[in-house]
PDB file of N, CA and C in Angstrom:
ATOM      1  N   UNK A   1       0.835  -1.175   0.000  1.00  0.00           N
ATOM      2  CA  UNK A   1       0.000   0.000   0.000  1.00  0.00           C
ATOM      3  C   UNK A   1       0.888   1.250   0.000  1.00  0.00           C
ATOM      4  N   UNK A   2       0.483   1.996  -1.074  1.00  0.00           N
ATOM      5  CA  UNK A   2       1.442   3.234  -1.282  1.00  0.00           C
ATOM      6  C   UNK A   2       1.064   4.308   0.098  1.00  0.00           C
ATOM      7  N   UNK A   3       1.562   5.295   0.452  1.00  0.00           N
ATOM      8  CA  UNK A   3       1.313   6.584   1.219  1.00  0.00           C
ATOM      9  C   UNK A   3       0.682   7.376   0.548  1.00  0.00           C
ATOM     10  N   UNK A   4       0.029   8.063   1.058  1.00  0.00           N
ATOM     11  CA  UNK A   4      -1.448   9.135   0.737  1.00  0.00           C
ATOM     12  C   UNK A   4      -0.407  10.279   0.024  1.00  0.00           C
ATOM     13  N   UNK A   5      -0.465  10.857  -1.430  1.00  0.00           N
ATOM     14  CA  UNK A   5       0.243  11.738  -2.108  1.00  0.00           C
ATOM     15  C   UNK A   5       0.549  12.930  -1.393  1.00  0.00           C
ATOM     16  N   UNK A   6      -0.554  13.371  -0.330  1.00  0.00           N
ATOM     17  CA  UNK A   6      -0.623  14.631   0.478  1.00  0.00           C
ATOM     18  C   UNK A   6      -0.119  14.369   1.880  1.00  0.00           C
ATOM     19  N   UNK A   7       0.388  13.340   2.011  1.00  0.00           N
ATOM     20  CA  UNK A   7       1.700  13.168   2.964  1.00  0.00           C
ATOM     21  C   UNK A   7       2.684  13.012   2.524  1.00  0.00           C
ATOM     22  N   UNK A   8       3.167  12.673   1.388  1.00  0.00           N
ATOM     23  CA  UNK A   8       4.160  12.486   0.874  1.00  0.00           C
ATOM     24  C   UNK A   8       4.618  13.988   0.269  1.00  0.00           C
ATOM     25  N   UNK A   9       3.658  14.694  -0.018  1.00  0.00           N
ATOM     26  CA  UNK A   9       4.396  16.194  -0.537  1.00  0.00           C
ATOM     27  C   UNK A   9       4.497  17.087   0.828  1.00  0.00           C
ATOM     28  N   UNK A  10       3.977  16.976   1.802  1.00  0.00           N
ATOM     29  CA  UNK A  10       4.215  17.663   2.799  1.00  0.00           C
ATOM     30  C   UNK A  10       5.231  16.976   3.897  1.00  0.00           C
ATOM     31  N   UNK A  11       5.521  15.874   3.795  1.00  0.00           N
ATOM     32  CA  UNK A  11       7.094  14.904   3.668  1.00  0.00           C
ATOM     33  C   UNK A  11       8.312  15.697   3.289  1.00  0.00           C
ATOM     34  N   UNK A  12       7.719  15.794   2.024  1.00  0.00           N
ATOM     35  CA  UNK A  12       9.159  16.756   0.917  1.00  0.00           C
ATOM     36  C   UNK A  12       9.282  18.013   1.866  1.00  0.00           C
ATOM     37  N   UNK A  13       8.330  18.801   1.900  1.00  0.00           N
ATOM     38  CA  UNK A  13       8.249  19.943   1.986  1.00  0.00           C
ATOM     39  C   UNK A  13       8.987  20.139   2.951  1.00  0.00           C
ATOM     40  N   UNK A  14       8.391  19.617   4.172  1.00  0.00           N
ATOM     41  CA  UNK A  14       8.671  20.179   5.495  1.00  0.00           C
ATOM     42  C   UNK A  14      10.232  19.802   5.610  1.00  0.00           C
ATOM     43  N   UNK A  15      10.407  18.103   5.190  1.00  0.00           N
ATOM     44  CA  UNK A  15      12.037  17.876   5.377  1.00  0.00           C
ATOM     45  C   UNK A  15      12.603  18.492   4.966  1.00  0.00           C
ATOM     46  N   UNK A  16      12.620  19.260   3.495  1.00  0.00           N
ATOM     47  CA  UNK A  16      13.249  20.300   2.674  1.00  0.00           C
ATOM     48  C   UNK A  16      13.898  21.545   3.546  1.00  0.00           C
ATOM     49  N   UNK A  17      12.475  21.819   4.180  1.00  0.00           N
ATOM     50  CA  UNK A  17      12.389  22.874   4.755  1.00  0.00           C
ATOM     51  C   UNK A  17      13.113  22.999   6.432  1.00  0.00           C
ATOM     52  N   UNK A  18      13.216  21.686   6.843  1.00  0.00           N
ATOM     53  CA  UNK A  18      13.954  21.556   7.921  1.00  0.00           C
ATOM     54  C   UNK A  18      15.399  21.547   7.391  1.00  0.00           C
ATOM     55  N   UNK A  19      15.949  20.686   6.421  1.00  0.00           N
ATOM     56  CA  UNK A  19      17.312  20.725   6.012  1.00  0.00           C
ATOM     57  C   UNK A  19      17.683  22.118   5.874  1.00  0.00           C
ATOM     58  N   UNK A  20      17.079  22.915   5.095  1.00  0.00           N
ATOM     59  CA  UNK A  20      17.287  24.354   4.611  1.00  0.00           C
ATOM     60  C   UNK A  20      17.752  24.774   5.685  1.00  0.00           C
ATOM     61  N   UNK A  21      17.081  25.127   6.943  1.00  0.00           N
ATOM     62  CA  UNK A  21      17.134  25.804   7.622  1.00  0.00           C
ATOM     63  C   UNK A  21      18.669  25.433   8.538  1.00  0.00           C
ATOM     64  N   UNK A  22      18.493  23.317   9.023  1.00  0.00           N
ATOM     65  CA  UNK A  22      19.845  23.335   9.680  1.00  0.00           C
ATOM     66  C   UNK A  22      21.163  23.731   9.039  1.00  0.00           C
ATOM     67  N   UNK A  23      21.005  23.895   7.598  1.00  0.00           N
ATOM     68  CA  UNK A  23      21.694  24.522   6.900  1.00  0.00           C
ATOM     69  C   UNK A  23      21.903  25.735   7.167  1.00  0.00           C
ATOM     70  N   UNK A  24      21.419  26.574   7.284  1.00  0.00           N
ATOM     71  CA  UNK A  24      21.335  27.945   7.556  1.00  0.00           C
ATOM     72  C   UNK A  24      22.141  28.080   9.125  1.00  0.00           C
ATOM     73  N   UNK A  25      21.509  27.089  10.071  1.00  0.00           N
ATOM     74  CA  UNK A  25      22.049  27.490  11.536  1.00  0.00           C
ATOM     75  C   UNK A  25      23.528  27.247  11.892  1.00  0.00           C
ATOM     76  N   UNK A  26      24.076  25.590  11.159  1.00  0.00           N
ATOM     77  CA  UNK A  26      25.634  25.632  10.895  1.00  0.00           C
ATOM     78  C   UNK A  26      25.862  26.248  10.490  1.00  0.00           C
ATOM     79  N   UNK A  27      25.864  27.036   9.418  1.00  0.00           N
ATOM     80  CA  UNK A  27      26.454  28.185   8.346  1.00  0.00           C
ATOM     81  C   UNK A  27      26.732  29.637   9.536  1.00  0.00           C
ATOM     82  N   UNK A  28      25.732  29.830  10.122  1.00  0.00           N
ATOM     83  CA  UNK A  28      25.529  30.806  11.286  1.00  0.00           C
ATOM     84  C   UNK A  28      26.810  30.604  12.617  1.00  0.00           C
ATOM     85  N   UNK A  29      27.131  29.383  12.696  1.00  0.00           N
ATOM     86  CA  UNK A  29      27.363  28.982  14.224  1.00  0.00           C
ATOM     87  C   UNK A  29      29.090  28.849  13.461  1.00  0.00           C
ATOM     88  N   UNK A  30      28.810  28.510  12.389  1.00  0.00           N
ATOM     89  CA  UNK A  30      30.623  28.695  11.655  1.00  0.00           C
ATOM     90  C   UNK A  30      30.951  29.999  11.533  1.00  0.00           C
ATOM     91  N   UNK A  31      30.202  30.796  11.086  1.00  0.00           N
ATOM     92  CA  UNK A  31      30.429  32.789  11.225  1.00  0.00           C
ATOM     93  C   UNK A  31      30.947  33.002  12.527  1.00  0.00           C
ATOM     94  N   UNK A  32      30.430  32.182  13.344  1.00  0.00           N
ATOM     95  CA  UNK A  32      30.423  32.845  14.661  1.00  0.00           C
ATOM     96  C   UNK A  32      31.926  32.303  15.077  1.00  0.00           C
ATOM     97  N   UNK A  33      31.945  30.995  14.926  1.00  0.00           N
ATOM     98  CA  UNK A  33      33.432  30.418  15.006  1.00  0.00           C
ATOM     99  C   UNK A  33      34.514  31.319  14.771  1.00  0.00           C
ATOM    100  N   UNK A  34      34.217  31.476  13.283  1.00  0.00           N
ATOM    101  CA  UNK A  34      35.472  32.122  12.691  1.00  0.00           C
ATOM    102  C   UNK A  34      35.452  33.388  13.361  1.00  0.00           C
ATOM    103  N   UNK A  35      34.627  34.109  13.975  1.00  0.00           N
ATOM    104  CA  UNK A  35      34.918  35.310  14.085  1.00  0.00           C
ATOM    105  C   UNK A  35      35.602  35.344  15.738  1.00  0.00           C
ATOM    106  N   UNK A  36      35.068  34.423  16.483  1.00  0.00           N
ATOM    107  CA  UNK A  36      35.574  33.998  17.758  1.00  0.00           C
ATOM    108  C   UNK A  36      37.210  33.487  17.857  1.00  0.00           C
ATOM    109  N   UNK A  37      37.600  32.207  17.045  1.00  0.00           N
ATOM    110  CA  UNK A  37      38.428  31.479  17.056  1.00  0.00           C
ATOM    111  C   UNK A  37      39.702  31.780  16.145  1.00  0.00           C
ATOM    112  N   UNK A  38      39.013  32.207  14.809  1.00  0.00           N
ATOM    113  CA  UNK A  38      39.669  31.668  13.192  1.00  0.00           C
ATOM    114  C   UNK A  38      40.773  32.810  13.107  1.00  0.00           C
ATOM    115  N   UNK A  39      40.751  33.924  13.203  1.00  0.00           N
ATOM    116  CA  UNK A  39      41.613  34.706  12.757  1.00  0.00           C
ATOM    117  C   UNK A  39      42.360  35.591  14.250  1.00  0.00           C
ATOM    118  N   UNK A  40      42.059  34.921  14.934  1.00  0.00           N
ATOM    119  CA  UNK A  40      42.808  35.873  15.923  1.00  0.00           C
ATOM    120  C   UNK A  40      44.052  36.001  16.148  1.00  0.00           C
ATOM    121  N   UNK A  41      45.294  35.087  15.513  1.00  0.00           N
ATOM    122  CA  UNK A  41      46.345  35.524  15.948  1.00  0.00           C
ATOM    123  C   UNK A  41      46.780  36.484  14.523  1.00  0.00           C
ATOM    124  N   UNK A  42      48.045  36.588  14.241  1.00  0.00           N
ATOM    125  CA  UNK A  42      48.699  37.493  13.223  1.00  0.00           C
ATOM    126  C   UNK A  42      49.491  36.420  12.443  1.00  0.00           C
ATOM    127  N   UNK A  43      49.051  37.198  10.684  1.00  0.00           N
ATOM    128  CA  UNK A  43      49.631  36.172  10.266  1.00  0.00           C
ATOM    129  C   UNK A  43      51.038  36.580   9.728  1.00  0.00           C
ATOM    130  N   UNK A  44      52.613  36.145   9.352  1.00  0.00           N
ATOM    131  CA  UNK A  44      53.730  36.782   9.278  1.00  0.00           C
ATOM    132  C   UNK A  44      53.905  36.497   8.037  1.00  0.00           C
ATOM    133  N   UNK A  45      53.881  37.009   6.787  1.00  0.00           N
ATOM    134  CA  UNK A  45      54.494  36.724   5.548  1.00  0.00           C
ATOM    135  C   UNK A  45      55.854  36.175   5.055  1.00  0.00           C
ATOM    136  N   UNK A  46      56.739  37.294   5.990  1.00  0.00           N
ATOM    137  CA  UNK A  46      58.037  36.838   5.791  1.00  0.00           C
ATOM    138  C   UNK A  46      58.683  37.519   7.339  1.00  0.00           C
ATOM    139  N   UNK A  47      59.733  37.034   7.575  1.00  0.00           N
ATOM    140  CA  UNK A  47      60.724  37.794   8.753  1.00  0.00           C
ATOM    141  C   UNK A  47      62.061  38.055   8.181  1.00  0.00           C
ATOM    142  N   UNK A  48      62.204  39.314   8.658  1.00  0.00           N
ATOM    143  CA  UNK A  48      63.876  39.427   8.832  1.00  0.00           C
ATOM    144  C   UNK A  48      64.258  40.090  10.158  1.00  0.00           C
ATOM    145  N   UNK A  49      65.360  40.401  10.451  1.00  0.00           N
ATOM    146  CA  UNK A  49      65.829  40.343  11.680  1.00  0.00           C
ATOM    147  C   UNK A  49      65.492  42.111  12.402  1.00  0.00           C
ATOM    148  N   UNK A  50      65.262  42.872  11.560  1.00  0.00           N
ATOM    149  CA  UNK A  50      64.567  44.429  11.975  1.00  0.00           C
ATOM    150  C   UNK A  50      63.261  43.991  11.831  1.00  0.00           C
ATOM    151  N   UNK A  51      62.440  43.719  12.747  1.00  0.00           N
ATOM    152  CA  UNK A  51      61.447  43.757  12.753  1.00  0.00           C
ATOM    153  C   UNK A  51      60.443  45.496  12.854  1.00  0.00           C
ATOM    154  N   UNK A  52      61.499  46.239  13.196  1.00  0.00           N
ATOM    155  CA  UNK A  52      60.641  47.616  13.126  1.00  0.00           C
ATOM    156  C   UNK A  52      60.466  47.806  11.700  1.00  0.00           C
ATOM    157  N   UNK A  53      61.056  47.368  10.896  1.00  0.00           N
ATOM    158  CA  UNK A  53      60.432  47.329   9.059  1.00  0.00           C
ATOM    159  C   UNK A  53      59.320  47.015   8.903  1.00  0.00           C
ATOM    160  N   UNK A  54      57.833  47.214   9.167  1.00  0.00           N
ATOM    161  CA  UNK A  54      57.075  46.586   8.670  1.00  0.00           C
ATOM    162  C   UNK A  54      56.204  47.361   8.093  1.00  0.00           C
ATOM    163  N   UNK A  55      55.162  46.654   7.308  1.00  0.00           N
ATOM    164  CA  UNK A  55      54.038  47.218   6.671  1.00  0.00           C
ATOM    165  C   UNK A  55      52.760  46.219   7.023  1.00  0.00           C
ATOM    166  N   UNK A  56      51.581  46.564   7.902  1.00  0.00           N
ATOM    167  CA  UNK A  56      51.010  46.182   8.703  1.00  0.00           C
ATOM    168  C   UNK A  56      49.244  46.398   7.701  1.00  0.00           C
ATOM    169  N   UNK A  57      48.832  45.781   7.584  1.00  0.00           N
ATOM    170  CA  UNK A  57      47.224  45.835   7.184  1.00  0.00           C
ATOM    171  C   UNK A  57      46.671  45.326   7.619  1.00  0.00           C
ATOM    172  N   UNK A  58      45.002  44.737   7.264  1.00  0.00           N
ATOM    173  CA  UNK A  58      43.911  43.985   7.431  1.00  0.00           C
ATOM    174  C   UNK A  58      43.293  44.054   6.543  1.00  0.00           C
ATOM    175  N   UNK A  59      42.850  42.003   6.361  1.00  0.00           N
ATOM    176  CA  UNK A  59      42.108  41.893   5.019  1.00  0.00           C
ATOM    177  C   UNK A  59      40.659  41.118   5.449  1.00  0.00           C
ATOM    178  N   UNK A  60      40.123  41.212   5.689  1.00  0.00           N
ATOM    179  CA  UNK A  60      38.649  40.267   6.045  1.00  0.00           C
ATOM    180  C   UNK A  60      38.819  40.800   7.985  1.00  0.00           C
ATOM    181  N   UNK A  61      39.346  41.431   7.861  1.00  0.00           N
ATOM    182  CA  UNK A  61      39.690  41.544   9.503  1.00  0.00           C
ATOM    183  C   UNK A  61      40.779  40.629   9.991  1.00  0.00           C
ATOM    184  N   UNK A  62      41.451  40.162   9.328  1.00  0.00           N
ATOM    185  CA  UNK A  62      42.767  39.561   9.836  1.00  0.00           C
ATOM    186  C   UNK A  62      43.648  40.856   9.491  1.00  0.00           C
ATOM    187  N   UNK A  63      44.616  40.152  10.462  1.00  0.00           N
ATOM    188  CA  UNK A  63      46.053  41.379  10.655  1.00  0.00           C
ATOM    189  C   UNK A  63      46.817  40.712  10.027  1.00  0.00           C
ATOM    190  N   UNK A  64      47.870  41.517   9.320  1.00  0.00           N
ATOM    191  CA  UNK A  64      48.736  41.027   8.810  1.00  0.00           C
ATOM    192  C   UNK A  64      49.858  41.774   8.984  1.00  0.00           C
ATOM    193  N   UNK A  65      51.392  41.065   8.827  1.00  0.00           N
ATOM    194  CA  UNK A  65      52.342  42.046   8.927  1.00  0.00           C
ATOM    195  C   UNK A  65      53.578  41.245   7.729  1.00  0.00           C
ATOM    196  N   UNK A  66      53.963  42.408   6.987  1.00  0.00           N
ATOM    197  CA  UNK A  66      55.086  42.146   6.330  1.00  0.00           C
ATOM    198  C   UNK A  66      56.147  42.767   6.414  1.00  0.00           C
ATOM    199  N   UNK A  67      57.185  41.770   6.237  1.00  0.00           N
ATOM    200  CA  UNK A  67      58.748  41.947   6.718  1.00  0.00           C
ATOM    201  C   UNK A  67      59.673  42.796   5.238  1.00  0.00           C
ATOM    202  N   UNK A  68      60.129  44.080   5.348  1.00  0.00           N
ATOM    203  CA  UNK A  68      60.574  44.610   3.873  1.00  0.00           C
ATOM    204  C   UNK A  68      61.938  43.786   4.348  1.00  0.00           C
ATOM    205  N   UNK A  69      62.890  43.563   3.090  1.00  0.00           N
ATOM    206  CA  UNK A  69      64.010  43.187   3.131  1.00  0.00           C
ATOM    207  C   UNK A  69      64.783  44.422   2.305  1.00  0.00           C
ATOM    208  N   UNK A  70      66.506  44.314   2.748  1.00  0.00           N
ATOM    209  CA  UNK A  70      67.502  45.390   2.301  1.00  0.00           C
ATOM    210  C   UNK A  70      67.429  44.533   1.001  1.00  0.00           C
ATOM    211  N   UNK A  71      68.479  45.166   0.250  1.00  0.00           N
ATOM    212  CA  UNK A  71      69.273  44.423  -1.063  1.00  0.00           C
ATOM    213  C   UNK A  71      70.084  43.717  -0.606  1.00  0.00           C
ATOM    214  N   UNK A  72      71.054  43.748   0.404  1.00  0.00           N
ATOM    215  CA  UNK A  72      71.626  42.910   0.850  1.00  0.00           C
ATOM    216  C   UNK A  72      71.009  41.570   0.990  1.00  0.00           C
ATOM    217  N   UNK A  73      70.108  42.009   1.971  1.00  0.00           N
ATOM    218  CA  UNK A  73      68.985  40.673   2.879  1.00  0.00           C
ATOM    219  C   UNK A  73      68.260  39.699   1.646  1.00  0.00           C
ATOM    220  N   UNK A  74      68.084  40.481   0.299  1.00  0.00           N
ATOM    221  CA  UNK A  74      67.396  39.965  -1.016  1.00  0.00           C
ATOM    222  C   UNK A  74      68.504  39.528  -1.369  1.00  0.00           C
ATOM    223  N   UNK A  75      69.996  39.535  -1.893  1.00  0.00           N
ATOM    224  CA  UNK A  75      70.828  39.265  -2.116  1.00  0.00           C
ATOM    225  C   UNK A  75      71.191  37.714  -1.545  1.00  0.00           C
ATOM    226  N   UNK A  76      71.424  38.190  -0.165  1.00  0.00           N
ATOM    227  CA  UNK A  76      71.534  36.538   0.506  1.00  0.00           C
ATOM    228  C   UNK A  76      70.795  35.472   0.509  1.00  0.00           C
ATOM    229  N   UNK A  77      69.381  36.178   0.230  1.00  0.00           N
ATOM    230  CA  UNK A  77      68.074  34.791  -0.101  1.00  0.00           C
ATOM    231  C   UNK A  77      68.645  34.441  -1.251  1.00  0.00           C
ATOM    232  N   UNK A  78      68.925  35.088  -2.012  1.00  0.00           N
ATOM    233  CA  UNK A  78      68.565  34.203  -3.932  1.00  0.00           C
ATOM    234  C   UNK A  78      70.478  33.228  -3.442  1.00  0.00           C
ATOM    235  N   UNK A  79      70.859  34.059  -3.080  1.00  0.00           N
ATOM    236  CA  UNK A  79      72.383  33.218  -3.075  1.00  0.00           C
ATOM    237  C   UNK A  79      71.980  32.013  -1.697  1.00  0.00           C
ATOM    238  N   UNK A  80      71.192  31.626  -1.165  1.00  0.00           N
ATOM    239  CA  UNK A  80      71.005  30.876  -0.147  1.00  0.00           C
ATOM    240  C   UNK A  80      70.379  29.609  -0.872  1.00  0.00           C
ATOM    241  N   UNK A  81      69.094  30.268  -1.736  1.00  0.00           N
ATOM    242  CA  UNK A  81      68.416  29.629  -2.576  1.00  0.00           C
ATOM    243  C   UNK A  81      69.006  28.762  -4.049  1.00  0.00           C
ATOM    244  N   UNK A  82      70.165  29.478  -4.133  1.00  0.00           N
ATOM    245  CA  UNK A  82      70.630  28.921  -5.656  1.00  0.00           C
ATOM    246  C   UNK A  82      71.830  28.121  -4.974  1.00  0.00           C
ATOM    247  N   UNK A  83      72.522  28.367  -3.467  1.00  0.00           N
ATOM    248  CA  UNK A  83      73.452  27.227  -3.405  1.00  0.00           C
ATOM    249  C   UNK A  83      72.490  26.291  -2.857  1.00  0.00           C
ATOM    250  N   UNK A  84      71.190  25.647  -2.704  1.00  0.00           N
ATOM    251  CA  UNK A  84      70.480  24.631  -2.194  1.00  0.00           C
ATOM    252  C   UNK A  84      70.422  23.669  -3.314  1.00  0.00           C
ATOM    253  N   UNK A  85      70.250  24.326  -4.794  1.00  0.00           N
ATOM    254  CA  UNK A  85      69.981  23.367  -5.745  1.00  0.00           C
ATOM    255  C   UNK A  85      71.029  22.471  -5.973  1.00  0.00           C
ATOM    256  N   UNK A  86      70.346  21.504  -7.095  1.00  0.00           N
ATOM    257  CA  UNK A  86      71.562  20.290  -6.763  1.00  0.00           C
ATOM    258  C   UNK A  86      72.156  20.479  -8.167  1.00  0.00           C
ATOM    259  N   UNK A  87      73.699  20.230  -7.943  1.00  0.00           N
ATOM    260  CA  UNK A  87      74.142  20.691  -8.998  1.00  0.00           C
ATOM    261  C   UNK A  87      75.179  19.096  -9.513  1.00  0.00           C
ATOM    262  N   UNK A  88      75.429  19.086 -10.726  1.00  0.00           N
ATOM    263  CA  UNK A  88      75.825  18.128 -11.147  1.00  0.00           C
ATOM    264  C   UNK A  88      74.263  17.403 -11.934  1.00  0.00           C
ATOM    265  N   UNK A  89      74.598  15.643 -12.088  1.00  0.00           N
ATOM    266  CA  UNK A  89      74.017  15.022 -12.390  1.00  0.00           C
ATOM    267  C   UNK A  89      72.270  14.816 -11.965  1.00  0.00           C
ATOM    268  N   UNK A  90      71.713  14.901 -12.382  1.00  0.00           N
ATOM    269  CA  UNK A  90      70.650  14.549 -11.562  1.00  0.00           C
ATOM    270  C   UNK A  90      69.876  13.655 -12.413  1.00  0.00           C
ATOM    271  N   UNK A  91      69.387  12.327 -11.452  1.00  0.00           N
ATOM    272  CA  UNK A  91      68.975  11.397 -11.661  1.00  0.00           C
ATOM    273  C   UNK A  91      67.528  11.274 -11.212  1.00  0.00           C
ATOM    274  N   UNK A  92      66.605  11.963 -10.910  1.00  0.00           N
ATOM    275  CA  UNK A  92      65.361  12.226 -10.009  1.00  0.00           C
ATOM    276  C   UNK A  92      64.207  13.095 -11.029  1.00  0.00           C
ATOM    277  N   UNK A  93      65.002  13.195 -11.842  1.00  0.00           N
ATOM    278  CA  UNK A  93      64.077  14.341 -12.667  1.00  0.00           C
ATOM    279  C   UNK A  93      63.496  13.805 -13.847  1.00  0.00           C
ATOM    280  N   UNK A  94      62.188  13.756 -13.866  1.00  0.00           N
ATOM    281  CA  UNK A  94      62.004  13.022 -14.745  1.00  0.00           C
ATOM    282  C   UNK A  94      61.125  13.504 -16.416  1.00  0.00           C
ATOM    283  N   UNK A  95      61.876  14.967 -16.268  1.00  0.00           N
ATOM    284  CA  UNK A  95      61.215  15.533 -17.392  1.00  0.00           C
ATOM    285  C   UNK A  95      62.235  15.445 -18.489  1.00  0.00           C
ATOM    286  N   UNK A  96      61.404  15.242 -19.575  1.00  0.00           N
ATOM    287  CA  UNK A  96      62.298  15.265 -21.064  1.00  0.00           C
ATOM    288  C   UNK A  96      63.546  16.168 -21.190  1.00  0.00           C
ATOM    289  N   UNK A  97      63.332  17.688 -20.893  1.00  0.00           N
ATOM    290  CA  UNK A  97      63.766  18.788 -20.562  1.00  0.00           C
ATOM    291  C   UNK A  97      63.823  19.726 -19.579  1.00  0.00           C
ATOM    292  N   UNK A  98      64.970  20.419 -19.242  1.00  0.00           N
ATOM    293  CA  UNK A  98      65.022  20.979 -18.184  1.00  0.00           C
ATOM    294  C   UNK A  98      65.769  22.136 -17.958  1.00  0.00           C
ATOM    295  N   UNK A  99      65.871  23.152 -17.506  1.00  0.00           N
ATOM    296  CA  UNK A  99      66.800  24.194 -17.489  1.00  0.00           C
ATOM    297  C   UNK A  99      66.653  25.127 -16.169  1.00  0.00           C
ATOM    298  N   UNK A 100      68.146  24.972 -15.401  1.00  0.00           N
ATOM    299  CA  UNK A 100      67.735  25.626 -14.161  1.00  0.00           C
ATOM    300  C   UNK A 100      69.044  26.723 -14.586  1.00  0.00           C
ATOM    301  N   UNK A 101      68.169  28.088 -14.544  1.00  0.00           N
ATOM    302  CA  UNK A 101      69.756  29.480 -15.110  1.00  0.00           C
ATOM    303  C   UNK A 101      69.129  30.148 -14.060  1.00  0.00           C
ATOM    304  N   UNK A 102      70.791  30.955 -13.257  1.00  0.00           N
ATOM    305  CA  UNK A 102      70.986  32.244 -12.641  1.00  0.00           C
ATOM    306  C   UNK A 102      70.556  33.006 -13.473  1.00  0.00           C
ATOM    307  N   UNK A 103      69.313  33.926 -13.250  1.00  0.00           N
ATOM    308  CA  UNK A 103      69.344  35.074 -13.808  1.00  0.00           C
ATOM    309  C   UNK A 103      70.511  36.053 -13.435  1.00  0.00           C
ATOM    310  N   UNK A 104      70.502  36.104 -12.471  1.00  0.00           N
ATOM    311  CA  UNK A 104      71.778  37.328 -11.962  1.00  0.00           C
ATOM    312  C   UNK A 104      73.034  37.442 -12.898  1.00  0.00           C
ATOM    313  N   UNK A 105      73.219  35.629 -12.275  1.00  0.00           N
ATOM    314  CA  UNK A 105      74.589  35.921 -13.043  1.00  0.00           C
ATOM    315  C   UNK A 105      74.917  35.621 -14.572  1.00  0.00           C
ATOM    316  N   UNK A 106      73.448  34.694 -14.930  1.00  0.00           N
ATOM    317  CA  UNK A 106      73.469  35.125 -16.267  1.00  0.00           C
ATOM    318  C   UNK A 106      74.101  33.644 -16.559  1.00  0.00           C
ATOM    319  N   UNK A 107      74.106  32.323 -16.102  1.00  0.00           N
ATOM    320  CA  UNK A 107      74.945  31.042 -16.141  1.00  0.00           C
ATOM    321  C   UNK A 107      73.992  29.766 -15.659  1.00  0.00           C
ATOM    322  N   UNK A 108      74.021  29.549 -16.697  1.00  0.00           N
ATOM    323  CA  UNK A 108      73.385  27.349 -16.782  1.00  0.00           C
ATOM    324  C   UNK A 108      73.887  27.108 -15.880  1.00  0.00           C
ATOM    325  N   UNK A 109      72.830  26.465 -14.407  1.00  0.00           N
ATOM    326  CA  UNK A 109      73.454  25.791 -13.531  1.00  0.00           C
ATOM    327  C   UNK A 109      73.447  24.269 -13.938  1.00  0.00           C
ATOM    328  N   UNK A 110      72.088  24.140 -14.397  1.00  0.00           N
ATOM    329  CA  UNK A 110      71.967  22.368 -14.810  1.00  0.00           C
ATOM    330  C   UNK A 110      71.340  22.812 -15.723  1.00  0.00           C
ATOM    331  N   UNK A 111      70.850  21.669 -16.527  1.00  0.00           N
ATOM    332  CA  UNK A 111      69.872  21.608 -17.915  1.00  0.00           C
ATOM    333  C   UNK A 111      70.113  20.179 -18.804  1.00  0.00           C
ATOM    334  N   UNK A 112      69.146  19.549 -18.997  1.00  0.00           N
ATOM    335  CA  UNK A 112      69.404  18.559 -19.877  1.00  0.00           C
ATOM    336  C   UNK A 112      67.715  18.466 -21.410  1.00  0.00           C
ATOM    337  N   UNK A 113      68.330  19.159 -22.661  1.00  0.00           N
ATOM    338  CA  UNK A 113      67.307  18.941 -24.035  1.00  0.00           C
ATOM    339  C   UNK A 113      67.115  20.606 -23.465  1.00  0.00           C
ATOM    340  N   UNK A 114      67.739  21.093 -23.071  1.00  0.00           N
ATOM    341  CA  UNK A 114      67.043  22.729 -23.170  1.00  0.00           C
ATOM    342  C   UNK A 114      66.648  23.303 -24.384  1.00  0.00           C
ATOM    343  N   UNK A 115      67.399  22.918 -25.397  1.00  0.00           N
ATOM    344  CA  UNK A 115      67.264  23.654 -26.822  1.00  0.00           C
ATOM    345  C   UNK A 115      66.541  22.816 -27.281  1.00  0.00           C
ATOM    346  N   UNK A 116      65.560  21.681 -26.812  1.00  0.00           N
ATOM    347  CA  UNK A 116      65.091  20.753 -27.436  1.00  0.00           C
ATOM    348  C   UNK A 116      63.520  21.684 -27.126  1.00  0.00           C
ATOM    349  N   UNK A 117      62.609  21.790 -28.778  1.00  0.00           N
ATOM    350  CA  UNK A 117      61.179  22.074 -28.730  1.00  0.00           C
ATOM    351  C   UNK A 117      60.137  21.022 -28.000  1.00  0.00           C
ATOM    352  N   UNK A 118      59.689  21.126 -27.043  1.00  0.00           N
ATOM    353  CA  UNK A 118      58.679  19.876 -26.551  1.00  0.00           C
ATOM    354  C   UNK A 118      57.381  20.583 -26.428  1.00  0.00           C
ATOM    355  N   UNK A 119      56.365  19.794 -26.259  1.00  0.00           N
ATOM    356  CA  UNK A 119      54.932  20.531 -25.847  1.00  0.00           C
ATOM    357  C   UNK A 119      55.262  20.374 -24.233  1.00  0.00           C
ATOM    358  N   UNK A 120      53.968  21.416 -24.210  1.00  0.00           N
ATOM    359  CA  UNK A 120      54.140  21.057 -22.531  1.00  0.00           C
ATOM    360  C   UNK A 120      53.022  19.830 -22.067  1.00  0.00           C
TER     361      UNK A 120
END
């Protein structure tokens, strides 16, 4: 025996209408989270060792603070960064082609088919 059509649409309805809504009250009780919990500490982009350098905003109501660097301080990253790579042979890489160049100094650290046309 089937259910009476006019329980069955007021079935839909109302469950619909209950989901909707617990929908609505998590959605509510997560606002509230985030605004309680989610963003309260500070977030740091970068550090360097003068921390009185900064440039300080807010984006959604989070704080933020960024660290300026000298030329020097930019200097020592890229030279920190380019003696990490691995130089010589490399056996791990598994692309057709490859090319890792100093811009600065203007010099092929590694590369293997660089002049070779491939799709990507």
């Amino acid at each position: 025996m089937q259910p009476h059509p006019v329980k069955t649409f007021f079935s839909i309805v109302f469950g619909g209408l209950i989901a909707l809504f617990a929908t609505v009250g998590m959605f509510n009780v997560g606002i509230f989270a985030w605004r309680t919990f989610g963003h309260a500490g500070k977030i740091t982009v970068a550090e360097t060792a003068d921390a009185s350098d900064t440039t300080t905003g807010s984006i959604l109501g989070m704080r933020t603070s960024v660290q300026r660097y000298s030329a020097s301080d930019e200097e020592d990253l890229i030279n920190a960064a380019a003696s990490a790579l691995l130089h010589g042979q490399v056996d791990r890489v598994t692309a057709k082609a490859y090319l890792v160049r100093d811009l600065t100094q203007g010099q092929t650290i590694i590369g293997n088919n660089a002049d070779t046309l491939l799709p990507i």
